[in-house]
PDB file of N, CA and C in Angstrom:
ATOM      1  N   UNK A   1      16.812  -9.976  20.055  1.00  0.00           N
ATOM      2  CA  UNK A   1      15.437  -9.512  20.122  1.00  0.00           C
ATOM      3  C   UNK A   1      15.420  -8.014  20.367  1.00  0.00           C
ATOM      4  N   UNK A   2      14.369  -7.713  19.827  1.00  0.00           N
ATOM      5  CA  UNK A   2      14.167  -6.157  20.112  1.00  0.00           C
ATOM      6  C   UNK A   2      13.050  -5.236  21.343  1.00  0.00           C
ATOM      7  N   UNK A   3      13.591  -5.089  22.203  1.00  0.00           N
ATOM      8  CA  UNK A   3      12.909  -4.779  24.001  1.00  0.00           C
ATOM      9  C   UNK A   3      11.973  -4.083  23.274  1.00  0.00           C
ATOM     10  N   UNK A   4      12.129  -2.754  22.693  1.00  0.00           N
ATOM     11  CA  UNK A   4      11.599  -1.410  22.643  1.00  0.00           C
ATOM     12  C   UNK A   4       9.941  -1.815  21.833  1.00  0.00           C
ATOM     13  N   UNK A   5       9.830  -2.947  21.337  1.00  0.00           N
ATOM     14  CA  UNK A   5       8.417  -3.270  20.304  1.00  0.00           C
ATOM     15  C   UNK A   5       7.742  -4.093  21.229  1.00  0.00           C
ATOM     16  N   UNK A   6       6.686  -3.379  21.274  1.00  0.00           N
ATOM     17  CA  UNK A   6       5.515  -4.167  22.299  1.00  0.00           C
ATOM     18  C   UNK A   6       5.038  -5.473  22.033  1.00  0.00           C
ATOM     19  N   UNK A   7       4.452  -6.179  22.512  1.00  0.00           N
ATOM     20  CA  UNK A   7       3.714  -7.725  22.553  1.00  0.00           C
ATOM     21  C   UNK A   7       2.806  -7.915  21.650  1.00  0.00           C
ATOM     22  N   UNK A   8       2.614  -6.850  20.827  1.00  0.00           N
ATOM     23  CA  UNK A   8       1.002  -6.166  19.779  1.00  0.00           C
ATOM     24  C   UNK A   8       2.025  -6.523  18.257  1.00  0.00           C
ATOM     25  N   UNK A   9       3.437  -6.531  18.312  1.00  0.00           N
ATOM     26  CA  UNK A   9       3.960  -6.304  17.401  1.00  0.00           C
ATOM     27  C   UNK A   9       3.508  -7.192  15.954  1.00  0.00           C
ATOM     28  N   UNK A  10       3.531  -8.545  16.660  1.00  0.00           N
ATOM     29  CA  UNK A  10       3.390 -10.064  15.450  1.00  0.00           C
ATOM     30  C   UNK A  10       1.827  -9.907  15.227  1.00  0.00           C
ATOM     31  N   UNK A  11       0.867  -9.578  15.846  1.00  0.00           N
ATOM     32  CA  UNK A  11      -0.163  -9.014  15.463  1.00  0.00           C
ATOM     33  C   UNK A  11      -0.774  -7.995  14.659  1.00  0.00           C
ATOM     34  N   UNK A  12      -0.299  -6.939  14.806  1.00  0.00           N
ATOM     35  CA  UNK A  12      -0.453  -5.704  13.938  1.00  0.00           C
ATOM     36  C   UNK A  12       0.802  -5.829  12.772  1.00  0.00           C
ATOM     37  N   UNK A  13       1.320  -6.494  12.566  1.00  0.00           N
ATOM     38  CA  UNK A  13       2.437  -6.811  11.609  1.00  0.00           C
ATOM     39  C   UNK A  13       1.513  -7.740  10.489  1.00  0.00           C
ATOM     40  N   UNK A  14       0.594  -8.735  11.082  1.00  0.00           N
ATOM     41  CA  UNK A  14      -0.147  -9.839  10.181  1.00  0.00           C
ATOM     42  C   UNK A  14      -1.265  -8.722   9.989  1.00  0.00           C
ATOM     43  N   UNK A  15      -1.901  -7.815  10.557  1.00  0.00           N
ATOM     44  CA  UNK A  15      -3.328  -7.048  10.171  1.00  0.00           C
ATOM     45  C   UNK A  15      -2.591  -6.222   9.290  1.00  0.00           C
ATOM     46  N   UNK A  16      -1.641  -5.480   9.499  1.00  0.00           N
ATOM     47  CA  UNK A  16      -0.782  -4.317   8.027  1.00  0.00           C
ATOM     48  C   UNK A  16      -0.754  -5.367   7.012  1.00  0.00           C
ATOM     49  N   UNK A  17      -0.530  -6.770   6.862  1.00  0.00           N
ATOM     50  CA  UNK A  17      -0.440  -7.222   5.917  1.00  0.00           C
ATOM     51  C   UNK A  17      -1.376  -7.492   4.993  1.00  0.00           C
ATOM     52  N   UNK A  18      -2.344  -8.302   6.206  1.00  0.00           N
ATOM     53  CA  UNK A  18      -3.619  -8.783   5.445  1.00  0.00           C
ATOM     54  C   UNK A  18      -4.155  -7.511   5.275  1.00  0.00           C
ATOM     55  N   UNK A  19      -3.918  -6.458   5.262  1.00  0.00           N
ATOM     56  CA  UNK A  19      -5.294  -5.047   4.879  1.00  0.00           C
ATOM     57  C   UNK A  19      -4.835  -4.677   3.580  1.00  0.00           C
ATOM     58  N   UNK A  20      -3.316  -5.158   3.435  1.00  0.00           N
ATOM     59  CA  UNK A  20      -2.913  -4.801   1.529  1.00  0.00           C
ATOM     60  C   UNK A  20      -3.243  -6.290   0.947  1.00  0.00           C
ATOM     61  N   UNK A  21      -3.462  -6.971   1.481  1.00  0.00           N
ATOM     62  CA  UNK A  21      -3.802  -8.227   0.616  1.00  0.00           C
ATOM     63  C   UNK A  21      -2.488  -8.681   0.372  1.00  0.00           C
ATOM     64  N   UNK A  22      -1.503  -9.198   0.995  1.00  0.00           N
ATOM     65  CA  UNK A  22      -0.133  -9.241   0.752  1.00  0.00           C
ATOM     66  C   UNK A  22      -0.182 -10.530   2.091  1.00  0.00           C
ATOM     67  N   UNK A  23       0.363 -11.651   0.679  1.00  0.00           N
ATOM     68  CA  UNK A  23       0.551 -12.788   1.863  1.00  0.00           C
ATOM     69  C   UNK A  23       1.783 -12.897   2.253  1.00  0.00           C
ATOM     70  N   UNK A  24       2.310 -13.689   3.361  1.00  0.00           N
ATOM     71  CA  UNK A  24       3.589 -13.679   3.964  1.00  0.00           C
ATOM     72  C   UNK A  24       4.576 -13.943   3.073  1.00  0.00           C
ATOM     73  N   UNK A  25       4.316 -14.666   1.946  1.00  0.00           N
ATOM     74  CA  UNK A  25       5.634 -14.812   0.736  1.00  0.00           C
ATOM     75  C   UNK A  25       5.437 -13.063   0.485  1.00  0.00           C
ATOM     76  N   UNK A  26       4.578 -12.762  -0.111  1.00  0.00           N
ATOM     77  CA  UNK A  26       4.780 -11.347  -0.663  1.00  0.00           C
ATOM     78  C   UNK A  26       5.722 -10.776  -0.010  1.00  0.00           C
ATOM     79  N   UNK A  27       5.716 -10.292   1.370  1.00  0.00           N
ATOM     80  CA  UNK A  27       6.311  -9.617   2.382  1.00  0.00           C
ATOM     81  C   UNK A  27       7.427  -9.841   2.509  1.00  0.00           C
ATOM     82  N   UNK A  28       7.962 -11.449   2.591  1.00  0.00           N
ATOM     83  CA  UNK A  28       9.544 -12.009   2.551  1.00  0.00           C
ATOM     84  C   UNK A  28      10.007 -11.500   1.557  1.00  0.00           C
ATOM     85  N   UNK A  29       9.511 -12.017   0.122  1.00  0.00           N
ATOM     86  CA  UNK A  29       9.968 -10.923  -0.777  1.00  0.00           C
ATOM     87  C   UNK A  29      10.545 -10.045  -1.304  1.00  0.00           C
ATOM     88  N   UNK A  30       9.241  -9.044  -0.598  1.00  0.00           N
ATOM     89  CA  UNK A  30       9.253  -7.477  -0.221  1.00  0.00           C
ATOM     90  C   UNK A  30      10.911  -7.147   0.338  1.00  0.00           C
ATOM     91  N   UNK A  31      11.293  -7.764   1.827  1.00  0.00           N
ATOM     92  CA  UNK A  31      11.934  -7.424   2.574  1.00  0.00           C
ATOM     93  C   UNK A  31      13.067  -8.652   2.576  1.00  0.00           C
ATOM     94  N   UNK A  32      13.497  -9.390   1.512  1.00  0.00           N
ATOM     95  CA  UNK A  32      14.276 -10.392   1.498  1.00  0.00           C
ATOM     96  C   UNK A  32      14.940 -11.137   2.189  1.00  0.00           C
ATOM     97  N   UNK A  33      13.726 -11.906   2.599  1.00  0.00           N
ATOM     98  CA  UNK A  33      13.477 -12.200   4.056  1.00  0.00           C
ATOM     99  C   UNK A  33      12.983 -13.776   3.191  1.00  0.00           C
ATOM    100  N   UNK A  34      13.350 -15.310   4.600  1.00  0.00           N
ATOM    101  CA  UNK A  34      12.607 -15.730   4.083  1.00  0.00           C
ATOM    102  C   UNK A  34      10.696 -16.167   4.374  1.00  0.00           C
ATOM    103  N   UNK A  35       9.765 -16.587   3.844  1.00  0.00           N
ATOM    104  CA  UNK A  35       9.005 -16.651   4.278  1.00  0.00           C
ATOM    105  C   UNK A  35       8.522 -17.404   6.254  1.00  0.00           C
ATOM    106  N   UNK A  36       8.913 -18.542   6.781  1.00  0.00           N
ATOM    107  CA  UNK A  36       9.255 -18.502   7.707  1.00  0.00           C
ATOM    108  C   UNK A  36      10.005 -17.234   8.707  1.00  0.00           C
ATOM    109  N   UNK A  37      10.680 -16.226   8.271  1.00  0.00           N
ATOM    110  CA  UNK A  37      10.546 -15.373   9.023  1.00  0.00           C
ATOM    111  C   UNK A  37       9.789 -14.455   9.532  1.00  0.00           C
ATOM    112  N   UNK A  38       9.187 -14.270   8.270  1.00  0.00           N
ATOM    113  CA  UNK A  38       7.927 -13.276   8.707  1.00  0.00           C
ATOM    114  C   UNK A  38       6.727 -14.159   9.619  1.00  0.00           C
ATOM    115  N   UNK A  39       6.622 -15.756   9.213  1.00  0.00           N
ATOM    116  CA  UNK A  39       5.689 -16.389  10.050  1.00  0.00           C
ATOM    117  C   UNK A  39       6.172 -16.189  11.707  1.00  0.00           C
ATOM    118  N   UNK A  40       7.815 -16.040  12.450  1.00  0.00           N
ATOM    119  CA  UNK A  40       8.085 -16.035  13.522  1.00  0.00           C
ATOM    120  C   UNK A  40       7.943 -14.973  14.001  1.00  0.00           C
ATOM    121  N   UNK A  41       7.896 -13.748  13.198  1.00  0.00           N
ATOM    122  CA  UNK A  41       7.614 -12.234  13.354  1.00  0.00           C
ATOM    123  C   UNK A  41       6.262 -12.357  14.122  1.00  0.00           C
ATOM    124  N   UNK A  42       5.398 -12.408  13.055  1.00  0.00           N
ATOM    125  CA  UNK A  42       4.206 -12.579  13.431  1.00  0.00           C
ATOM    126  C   UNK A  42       3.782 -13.558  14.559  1.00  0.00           C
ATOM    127  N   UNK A  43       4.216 -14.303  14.841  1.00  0.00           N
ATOM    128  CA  UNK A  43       3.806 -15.497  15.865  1.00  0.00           C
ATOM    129  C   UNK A  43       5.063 -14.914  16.993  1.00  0.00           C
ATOM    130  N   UNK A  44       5.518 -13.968  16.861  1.00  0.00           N
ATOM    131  CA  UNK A  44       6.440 -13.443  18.034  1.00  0.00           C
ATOM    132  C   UNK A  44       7.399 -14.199  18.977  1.00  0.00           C
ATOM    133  N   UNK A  45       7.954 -15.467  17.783  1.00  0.00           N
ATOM    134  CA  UNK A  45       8.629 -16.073  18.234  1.00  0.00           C
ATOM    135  C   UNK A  45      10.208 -15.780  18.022  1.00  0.00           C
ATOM    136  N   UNK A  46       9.999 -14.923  17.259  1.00  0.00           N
ATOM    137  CA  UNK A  46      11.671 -13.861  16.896  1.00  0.00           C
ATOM    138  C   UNK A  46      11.187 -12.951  16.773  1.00  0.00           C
ATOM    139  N   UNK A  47      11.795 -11.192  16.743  1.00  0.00           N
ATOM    140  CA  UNK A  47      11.510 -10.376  15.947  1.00  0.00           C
ATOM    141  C   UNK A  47      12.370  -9.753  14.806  1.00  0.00           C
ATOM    142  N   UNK A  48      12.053  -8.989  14.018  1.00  0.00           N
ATOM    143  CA  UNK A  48      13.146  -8.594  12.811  1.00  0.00           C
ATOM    144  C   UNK A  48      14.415  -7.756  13.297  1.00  0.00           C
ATOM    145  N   UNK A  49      15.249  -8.004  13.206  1.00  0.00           N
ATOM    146  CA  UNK A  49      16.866  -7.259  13.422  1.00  0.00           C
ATOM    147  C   UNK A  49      15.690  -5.495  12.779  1.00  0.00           C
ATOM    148  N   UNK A  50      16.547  -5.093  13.866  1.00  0.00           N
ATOM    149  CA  UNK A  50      16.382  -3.625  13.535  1.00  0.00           C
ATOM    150  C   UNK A  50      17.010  -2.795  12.203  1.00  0.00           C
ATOM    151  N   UNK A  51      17.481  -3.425  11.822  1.00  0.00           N
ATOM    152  CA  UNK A  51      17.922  -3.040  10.462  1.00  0.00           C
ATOM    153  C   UNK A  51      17.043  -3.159   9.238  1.00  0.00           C
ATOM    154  N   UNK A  52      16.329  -4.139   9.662  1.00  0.00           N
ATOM    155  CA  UNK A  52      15.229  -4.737   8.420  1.00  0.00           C
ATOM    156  C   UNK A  52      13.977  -3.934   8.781  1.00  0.00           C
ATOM    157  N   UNK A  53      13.762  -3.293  10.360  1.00  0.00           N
ATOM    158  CA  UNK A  53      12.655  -2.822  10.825  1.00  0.00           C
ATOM    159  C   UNK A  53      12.019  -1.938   9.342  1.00  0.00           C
ATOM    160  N   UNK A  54      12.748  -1.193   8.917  1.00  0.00           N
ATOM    161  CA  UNK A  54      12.479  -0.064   8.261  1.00  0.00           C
ATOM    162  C   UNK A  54      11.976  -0.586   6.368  1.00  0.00           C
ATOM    163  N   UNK A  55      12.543  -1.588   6.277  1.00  0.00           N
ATOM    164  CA  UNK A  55      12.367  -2.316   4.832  1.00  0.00           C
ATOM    165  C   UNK A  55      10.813  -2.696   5.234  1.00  0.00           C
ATOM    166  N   UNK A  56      10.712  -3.441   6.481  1.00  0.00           N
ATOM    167  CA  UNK A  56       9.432  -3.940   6.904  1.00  0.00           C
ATOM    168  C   UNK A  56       8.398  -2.896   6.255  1.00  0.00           C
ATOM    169  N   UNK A  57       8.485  -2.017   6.968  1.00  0.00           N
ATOM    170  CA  UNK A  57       7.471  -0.397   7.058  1.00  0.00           C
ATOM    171  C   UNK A  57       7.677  -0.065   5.530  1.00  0.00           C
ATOM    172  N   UNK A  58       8.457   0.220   5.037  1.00  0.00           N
ATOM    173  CA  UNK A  58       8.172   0.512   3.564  1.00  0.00           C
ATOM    174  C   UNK A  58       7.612  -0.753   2.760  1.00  0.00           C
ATOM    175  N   UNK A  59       8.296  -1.658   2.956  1.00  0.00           N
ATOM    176  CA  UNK A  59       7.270  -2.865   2.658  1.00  0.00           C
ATOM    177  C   UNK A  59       5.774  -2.753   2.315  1.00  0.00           C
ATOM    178  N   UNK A  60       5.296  -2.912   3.607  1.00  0.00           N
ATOM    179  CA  UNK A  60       3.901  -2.455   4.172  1.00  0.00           C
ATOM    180  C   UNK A  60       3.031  -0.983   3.570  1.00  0.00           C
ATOM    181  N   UNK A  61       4.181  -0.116   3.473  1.00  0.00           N
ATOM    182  CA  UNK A  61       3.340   1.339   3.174  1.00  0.00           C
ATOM    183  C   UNK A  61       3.360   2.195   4.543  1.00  0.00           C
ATOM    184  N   UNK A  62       4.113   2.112   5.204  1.00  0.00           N
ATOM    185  CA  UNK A  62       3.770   2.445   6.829  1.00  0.00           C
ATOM    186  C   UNK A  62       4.909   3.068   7.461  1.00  0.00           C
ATOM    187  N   UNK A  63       4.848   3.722   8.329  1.00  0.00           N
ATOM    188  CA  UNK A  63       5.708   4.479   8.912  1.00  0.00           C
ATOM    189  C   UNK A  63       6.350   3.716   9.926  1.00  0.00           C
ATOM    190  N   UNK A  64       7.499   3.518  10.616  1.00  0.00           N
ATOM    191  CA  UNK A  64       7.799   3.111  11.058  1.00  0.00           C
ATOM    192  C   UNK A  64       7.729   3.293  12.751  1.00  0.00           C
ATOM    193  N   UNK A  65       6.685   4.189  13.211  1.00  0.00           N
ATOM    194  CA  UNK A  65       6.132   4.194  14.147  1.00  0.00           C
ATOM    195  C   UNK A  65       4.659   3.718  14.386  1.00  0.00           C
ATOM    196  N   UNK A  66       4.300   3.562  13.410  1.00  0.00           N
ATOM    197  CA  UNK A  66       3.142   2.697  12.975  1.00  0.00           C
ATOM    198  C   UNK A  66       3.391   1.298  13.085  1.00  0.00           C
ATOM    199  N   UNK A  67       4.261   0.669  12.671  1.00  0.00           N
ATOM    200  CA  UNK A  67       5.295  -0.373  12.456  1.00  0.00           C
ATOM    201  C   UNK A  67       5.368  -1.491  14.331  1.00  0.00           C
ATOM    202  N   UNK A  68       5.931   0.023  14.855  1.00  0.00           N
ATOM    203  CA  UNK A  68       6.025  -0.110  16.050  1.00  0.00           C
ATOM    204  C   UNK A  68       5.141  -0.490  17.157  1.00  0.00           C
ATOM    205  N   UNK A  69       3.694   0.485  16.731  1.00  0.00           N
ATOM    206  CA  UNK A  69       3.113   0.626  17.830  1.00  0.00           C
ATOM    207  C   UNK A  69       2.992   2.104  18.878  1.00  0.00           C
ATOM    208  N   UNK A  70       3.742   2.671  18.120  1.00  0.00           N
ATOM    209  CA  UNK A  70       4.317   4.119  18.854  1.00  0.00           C
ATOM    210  C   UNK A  70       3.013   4.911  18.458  1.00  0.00           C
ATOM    211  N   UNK A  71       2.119   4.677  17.424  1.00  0.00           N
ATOM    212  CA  UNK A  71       1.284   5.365  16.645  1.00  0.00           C
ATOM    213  C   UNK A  71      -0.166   4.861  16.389  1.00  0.00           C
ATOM    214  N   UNK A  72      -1.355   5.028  16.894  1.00  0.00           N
ATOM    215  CA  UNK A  72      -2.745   3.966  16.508  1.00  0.00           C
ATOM    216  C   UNK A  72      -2.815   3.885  15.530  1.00  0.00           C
ATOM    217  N   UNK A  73      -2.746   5.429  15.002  1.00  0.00           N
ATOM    218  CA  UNK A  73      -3.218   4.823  13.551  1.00  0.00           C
ATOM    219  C   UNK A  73      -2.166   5.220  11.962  1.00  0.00           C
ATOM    220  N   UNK A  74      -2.586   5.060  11.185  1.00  0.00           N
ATOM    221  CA  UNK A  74      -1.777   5.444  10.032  1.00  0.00           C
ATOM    222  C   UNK A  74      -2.085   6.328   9.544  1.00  0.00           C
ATOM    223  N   UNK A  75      -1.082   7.115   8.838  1.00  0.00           N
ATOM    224  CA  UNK A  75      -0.884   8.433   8.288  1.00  0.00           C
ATOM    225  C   UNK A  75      -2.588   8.404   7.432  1.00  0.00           C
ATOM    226  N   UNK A  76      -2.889   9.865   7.488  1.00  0.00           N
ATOM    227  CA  UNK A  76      -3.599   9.456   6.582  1.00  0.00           C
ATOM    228  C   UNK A  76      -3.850   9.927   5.153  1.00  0.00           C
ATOM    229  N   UNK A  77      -3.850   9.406   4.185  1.00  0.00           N
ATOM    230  CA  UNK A  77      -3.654   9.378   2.933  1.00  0.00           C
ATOM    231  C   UNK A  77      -5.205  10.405   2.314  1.00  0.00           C
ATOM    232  N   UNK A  78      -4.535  10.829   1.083  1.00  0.00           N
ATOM    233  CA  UNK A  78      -5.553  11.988   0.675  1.00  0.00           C
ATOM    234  C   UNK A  78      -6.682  11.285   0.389  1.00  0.00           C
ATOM    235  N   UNK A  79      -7.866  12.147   1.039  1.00  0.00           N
ATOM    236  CA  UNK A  79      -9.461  11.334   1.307  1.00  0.00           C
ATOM    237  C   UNK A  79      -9.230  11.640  -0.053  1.00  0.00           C
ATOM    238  N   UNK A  80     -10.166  10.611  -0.498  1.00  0.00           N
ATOM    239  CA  UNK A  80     -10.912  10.593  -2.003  1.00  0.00           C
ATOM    240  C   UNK A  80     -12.613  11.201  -1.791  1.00  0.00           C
ATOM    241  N   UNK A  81     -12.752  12.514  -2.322  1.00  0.00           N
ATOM    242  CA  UNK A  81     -13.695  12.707  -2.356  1.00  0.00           C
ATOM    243  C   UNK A  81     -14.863  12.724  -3.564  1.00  0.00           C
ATOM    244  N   UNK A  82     -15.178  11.798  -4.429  1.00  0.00           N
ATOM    245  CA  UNK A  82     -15.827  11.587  -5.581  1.00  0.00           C
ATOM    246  C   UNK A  82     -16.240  12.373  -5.963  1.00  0.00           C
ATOM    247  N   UNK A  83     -17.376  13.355  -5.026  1.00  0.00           N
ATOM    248  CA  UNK A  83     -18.043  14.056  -5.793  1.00  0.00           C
ATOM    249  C   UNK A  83     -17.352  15.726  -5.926  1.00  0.00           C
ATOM    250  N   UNK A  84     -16.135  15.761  -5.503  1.00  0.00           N
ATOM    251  CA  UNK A  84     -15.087  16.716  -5.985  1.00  0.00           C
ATOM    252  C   UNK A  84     -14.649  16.750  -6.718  1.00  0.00           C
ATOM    253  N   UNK A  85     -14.222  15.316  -7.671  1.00  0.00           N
ATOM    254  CA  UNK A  85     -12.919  15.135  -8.425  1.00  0.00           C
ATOM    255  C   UNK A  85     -13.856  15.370  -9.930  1.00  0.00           C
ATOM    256  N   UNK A  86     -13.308  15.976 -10.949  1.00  0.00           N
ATOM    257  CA  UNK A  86     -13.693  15.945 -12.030  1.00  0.00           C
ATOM    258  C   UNK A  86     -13.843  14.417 -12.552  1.00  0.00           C
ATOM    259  N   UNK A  87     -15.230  14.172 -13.142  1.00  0.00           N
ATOM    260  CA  UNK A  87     -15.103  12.684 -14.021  1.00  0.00           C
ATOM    261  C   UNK A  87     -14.577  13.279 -15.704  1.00  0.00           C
ATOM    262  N   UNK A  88     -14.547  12.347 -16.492  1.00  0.00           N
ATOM    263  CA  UNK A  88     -13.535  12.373 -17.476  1.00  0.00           C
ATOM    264  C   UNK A  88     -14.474  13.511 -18.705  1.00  0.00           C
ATOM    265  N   UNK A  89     -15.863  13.134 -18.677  1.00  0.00           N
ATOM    266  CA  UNK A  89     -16.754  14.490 -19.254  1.00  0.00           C
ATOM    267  C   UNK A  89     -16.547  15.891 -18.661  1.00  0.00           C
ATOM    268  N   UNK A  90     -16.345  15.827 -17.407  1.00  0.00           N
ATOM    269  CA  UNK A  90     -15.926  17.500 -17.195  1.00  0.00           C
ATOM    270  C   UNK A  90     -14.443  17.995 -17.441  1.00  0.00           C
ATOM    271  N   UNK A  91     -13.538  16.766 -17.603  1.00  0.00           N
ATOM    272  CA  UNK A  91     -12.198  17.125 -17.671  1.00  0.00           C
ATOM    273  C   UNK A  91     -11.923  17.553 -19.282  1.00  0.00           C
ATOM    274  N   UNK A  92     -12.780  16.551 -20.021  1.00  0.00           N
ATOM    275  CA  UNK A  92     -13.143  17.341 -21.293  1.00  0.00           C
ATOM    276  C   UNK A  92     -13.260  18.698 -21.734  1.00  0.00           C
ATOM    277  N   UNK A  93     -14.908  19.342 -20.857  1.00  0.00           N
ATOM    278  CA  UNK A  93     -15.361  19.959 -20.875  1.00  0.00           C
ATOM    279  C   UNK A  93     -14.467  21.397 -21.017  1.00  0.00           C
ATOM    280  N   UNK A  94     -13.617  20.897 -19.895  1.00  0.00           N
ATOM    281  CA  UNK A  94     -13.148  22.118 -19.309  1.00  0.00           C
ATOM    282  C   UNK A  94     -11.706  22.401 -20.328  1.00  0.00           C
ATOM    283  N   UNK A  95     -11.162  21.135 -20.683  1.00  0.00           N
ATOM    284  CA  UNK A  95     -10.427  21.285 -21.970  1.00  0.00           C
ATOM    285  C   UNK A  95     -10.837  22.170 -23.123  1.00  0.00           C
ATOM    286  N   UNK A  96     -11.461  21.723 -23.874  1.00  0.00           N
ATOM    287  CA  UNK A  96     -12.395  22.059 -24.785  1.00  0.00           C
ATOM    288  C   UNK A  96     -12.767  23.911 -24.441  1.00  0.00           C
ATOM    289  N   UNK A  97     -12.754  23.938 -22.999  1.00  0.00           N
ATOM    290  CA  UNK A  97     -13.032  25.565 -23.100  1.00  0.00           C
ATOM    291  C   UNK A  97     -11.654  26.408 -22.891  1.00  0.00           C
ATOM    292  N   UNK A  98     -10.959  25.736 -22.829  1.00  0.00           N
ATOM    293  CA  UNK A  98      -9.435  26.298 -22.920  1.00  0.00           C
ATOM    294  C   UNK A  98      -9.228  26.636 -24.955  1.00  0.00           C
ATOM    295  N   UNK A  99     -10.046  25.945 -25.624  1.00  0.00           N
ATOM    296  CA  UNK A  99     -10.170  26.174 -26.967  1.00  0.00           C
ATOM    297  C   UNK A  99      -9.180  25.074 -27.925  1.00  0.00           C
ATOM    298  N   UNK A 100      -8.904  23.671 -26.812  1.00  0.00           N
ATOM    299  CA  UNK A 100      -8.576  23.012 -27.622  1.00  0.00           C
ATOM    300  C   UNK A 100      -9.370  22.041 -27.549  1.00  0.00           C
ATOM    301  N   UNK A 101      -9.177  21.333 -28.811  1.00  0.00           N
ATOM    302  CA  UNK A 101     -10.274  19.581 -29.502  1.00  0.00           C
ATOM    303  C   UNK A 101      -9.750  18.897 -28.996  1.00  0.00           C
ATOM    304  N   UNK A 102     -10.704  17.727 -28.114  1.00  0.00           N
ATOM    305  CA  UNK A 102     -11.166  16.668 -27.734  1.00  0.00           C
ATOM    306  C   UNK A 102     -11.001  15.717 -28.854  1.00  0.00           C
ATOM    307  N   UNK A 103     -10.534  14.696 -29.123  1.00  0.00           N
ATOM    308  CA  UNK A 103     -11.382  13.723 -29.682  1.00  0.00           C
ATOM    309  C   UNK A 103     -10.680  11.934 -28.453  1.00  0.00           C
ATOM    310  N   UNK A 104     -12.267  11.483 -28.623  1.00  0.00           N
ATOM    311  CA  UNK A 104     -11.934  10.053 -27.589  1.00  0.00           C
ATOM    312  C   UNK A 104     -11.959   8.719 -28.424  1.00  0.00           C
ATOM    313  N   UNK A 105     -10.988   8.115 -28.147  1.00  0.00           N
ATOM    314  CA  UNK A 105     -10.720   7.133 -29.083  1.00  0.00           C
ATOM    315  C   UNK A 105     -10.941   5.622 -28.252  1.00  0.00           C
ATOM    316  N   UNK A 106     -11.291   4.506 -28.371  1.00  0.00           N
ATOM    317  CA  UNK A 106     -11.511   3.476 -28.018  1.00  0.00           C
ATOM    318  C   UNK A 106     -10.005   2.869 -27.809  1.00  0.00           C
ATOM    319  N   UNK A 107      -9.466   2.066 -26.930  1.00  0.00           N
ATOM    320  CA  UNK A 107      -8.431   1.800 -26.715  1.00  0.00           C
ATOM    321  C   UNK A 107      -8.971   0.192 -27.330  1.00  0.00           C
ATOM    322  N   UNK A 108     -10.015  -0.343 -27.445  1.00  0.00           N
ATOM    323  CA  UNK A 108     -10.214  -1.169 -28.770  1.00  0.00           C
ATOM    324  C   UNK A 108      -9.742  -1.518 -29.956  1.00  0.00           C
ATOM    325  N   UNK A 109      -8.445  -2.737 -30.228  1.00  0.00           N
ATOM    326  CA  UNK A 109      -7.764  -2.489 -31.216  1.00  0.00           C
ATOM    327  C   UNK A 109      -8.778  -3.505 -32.241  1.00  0.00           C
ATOM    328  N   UNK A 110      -9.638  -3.992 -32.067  1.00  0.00           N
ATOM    329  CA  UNK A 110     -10.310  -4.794 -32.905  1.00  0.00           C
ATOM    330  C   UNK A 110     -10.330  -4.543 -34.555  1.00  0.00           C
ATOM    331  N   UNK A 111      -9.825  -5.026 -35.465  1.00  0.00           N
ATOM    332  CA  UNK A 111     -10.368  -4.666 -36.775  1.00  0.00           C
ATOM    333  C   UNK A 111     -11.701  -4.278 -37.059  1.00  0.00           C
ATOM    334  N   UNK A 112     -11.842  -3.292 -37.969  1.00  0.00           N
ATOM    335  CA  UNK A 112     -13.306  -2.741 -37.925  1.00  0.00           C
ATOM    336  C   UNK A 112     -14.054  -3.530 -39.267  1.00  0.00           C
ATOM    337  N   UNK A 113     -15.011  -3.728 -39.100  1.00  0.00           N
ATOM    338  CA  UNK A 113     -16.013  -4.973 -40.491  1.00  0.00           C
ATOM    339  C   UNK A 113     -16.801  -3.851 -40.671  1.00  0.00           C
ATOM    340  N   UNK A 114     -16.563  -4.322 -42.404  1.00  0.00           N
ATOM    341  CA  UNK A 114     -17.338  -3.144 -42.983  1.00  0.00           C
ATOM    342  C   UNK A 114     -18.757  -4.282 -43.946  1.00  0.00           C
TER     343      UNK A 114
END
């Protein structure tokens, strides 16, 4: 067993999971593991050999102090700000004024009826 991971561990191990939508097969998987292990993880009736700690966390998307508990929250990933990002008419636009042609094609392979 591993002293250094708090009592929060099999808990915040099942919420990192369920927040990617990733059920406990996924995760075994992930970390070639079998499914029953990750259920004892989580139910904190074993924890993962420290060797696997780190497969866990990449697994997940997560740092491995995140992982831990060492950290509240998770890194945080570049805000998406919508009304910053060019939509696909201004990315045009702005093409097009560089002085090269646009043309948009339907990714529609349908035969065309004449």
């Amino acid at each position: 067993m591993i002293g250094h991971l708090n009592a929060d561990f099999g808990s915040r191990l099942r919420q990192l999971r369920q927040d990617r939508s990733m059920t406990a097969v996924d995760l075994a998987r992930r970390v070639n593991v079998t499914p029953p292990a990750v259920s004892h993880w989580e139910h904190r009736t074993k924890m993962p050999k420290s060797s696997r700690l780190q497969a866990v966390a990449d697994a997940l998307g997560v740092s491995l102090d995140i992982l831990k508990g060492g950290v509240t929250s998770e890194k945080p990933e570049r805000t998406r700000q919508p009304s910053s990002e060019p939509n696909l008419e201004q990315l045009i636009r702005a093409i097009e004024a560089m002085g090269f042609s646009v043309e948009v094609r339907s990714r529609d392979k349908r035969p065309e009826t004449r």
